[in-house]
Protein backbone atom coordinates (compact mmCIF):
# COMPACT_ATOMS: atom_id res chain seq x y z
CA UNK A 1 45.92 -5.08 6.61
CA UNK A 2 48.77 -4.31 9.29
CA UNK A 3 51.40 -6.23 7.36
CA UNK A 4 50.43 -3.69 4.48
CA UNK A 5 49.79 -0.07 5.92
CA UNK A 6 50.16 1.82 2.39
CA UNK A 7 47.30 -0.31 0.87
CA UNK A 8 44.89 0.34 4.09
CA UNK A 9 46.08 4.08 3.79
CA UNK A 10 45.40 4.61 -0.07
CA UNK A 11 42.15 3.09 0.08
CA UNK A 12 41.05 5.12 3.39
CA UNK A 13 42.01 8.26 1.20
CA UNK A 14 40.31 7.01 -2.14
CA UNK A 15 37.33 4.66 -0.92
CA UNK A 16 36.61 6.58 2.18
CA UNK A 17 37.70 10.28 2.43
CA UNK A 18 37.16 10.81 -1.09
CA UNK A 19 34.62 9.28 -1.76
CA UNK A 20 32.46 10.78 0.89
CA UNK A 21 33.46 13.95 -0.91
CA UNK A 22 32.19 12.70 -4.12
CA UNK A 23 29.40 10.74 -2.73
CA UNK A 24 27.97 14.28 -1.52
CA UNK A 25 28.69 16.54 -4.62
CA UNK A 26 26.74 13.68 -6.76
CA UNK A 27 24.05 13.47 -4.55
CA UNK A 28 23.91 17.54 -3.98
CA UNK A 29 23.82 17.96 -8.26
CA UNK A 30 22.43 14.66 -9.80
CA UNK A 31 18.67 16.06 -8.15
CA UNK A 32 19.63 19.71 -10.33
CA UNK A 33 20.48 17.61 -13.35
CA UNK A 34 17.47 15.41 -13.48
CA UNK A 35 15.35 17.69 -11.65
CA UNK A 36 14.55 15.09 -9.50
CA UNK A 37 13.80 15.06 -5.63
CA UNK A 38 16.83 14.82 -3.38
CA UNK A 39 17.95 11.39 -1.85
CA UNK A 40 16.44 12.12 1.80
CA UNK A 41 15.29 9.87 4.89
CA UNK A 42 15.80 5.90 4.67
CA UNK A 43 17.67 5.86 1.97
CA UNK A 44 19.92 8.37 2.61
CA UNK A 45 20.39 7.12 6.59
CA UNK A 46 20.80 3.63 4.72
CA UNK A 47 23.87 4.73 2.66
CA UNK A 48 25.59 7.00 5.28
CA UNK A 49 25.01 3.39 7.60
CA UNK A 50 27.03 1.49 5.03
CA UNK A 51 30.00 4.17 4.36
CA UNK A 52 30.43 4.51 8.39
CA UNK A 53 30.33 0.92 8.46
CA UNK A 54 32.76 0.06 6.20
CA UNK A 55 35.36 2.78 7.71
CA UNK A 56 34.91 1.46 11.23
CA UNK A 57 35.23 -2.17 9.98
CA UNK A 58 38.12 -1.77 7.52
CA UNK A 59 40.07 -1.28 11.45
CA UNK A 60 38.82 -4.86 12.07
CA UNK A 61 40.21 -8.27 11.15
CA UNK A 62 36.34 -8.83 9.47
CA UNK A 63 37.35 -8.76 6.34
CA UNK A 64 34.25 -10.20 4.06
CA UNK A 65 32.07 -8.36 6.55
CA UNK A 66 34.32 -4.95 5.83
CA UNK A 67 34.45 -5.93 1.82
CA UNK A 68 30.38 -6.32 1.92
CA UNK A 69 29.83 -2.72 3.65
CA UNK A 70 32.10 -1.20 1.13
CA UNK A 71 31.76 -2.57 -1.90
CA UNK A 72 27.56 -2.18 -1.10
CA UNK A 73 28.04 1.36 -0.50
CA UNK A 74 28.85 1.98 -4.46
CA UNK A 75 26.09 -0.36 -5.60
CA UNK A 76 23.90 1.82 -3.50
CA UNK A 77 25.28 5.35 -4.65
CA UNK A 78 24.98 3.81 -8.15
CA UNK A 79 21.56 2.72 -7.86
CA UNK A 80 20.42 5.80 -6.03
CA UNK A 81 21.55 8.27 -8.70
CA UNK A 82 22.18 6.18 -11.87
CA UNK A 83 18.50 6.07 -12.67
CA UNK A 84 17.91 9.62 -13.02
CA UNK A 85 20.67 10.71 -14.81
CA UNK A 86 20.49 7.62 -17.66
CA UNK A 87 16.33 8.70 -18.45
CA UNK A 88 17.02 12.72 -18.20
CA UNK A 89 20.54 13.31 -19.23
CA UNK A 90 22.65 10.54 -20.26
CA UNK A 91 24.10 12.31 -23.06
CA UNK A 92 25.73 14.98 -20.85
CA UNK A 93 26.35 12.83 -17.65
CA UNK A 94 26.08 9.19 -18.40
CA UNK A 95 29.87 9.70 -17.78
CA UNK A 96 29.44 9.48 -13.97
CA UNK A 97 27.34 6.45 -13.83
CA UNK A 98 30.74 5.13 -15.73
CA UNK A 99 32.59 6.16 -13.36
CA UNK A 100 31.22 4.93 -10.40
CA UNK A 101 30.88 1.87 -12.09
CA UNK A 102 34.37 1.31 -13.05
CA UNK A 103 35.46 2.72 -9.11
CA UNK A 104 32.69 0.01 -7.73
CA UNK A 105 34.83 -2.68 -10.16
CA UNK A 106 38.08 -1.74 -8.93
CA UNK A 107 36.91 -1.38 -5.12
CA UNK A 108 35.47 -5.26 -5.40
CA UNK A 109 39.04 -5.87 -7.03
CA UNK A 110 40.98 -4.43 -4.02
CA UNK A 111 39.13 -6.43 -2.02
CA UNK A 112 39.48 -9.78 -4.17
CA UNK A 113 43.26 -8.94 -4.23
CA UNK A 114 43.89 -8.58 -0.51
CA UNK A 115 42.06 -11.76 -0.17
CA UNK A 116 44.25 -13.66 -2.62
CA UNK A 117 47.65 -12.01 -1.70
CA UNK A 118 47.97 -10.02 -5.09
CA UNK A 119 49.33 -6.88 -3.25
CA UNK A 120 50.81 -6.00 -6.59
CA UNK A 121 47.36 -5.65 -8.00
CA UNK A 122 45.91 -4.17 -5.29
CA UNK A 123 48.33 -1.63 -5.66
CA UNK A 124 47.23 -0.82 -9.20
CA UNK A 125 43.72 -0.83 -8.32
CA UNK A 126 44.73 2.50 -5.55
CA UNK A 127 46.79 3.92 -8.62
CA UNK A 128 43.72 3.34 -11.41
CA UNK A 129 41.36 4.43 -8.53
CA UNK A 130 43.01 7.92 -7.87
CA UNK A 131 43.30 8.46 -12.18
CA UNK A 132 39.24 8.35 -11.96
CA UNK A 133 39.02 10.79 -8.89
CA UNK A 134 41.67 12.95 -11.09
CA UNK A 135 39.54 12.67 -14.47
CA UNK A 136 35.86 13.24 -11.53
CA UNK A 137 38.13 16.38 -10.78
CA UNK A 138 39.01 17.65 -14.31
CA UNK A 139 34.72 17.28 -15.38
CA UNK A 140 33.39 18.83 -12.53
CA UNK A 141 36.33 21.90 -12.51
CA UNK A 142 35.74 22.37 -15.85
CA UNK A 143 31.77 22.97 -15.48
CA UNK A 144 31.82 24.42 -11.77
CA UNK A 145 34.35 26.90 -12.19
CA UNK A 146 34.08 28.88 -15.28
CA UNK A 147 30.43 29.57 -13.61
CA UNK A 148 31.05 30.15 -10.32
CA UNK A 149 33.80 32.63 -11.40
CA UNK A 150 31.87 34.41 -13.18
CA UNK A 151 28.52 34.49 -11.25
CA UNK A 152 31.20 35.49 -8.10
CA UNK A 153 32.72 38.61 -9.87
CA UNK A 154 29.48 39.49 -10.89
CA UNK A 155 28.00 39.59 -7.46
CA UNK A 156 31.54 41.67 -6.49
CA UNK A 157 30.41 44.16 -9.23
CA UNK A 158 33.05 42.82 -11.91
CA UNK A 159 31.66 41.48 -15.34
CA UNK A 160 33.70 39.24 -17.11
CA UNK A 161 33.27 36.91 -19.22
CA UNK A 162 34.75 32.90 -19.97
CA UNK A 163 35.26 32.31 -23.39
CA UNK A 164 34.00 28.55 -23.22
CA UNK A 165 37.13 26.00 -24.37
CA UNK A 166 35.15 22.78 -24.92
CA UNK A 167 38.31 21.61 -27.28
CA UNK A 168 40.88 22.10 -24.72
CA UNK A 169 38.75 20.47 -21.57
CA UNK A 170 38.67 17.59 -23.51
CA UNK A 171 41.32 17.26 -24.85
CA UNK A 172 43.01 17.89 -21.15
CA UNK A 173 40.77 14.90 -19.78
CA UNK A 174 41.63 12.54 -23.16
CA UNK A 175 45.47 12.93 -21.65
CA UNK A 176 44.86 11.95 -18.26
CA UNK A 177 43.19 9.18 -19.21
CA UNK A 178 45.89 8.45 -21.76
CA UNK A 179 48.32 9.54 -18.72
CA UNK A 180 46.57 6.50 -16.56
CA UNK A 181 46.40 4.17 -19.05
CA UNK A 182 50.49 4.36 -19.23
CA UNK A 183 50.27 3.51 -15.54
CA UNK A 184 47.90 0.89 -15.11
CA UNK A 185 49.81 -0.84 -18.43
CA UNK A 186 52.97 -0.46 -17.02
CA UNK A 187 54.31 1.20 -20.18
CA UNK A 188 58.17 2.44 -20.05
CA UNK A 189 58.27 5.01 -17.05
CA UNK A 190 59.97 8.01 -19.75
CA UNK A 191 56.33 7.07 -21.75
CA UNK A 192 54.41 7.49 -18.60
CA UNK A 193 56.25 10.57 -17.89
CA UNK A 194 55.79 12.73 -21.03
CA UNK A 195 51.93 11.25 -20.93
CA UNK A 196 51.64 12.96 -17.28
CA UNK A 197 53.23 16.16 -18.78
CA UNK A 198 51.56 16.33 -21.12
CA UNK A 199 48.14 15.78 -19.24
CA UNK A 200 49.47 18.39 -16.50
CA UNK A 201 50.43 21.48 -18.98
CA UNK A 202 47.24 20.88 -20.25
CA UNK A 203 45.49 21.51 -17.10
CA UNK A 204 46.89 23.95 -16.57
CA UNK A 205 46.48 26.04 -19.78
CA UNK A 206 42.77 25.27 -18.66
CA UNK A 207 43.41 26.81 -15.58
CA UNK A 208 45.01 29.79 -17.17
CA UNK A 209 42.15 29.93 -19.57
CA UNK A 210 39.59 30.31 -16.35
CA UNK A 211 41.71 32.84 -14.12
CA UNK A 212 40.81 36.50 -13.86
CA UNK A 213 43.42 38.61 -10.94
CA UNK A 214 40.06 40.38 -9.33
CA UNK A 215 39.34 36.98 -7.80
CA UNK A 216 42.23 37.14 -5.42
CA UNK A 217 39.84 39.50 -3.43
CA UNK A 218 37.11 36.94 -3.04
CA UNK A 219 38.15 33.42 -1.23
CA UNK A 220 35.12 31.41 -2.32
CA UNK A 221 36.20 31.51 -5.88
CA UNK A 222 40.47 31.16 -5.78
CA UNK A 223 40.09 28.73 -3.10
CA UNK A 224 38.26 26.75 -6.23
CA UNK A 225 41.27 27.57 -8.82
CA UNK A 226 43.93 26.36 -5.79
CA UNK A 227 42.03 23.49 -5.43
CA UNK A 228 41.66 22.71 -9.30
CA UNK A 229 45.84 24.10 -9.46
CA UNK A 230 46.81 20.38 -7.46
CA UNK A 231 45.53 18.36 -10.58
CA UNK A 232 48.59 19.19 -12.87
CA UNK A 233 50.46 19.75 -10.01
């Protein structure tokens, strides 16, 4: 990967810093969904031993022994979590299991690609990659922060309410997918650009829709709307 430093650095950010990040929001909620024990002990030492394995190998010139660590770090988030969720709640987060899916797919593509010299594709495996982290974003936000806005002001002696906007958040997520699929199908870039647009004003008319000024007093809850603010941006 030193002849090639922007696909080592885009999958560092998507398959190792993010990841962690989502790796540990999953494995902090799934056990709330399914109401279901939390991933503890072996199995959690097990998958933390395969994520820090894969980052300290992808410095190496091992590269089926770095591919193995990585790409068998999603098939054991997927099989640690995936079970629960499809026999409680599939209906409401099946979604995630397809997600992690289609990330473990692209991962074992990158991989595949590097091998075979199709930087090209590798390339668009980082860009389809960081559409799914977007679309994990725009879920999540759209469940974690109405709530935690609300339950915050509350505790700060503020009631409010959030009128819930099913119909905008996904209609929002539809057109970032549609804004992706543009990408990843190469579609004329003044396409690709009004599909972004379009994807980022809705954003943030969801954003809008969430924001109340009496949380500028409490950090826990805009530092959540900031975050949330960088999708359309």
């Amino acid at each position: 990967l030193g002849d090639h430093p922007i696909l080592w650095h885009g999958h560092a950010m998507l398959f190792g810093f993010a990841t962690a990040a989502l790796a540990g929001f999953l494995l902090t909620a799934v056990p709330n969904w399914t109401e279901a024990g939390p991933v503890r002990g072996a199995r959690l030492a097990l998958l933390v031993a395969f994520w820090l394995a894969a980052q300290i190998l992808s410095l190496s010139p091992l590269a089926t022994a770095y591919a193995v660590a990585d790409v068998g770090f999603w098939l054991l988030l997927i099989g640690l979590i995936a079970p629960g969720i499809l026999k409680r709640n599939a209906r409401r987060n099946g979604i995630f299991v397809v997600i992690l899916s289609v990330l473990a797919s692209i991962n074992l593509l990158w991989h595949l690609s590097l091998h075979y010299g199709w930087y090209d594709t590798a390339l668009l495996c980082l860009h389809g990659a960081l559409g799914l982290f977007l679309l994990a974003i725009g879920i999540i936000g759209g469940r974690i922060i109405p709530a935690f806005t609300i339950g915050g002001l509350l505790q700060a002696g503020h009631t409010v309410s959030i009128v819930p906007a099913p119909r905008l958040g996904l209609t929002a997520n539809i057109a970032l997918v549609a804004a992706l699929i543009t990408r990843l199908a190469a579609l004329p870039v003044a396409l690709q650009v009004l599909a972004c647009l379009l994807a980022a004003v809705l954003h943030g008319l969801r954003l809008q829709h969430w924001w109340r000024r009496e949380i500028l007093r409490l950090p826990i809850i805009w530092s959540l709307h900031l975050g949330y603010a960088f999708l359309p941006v």
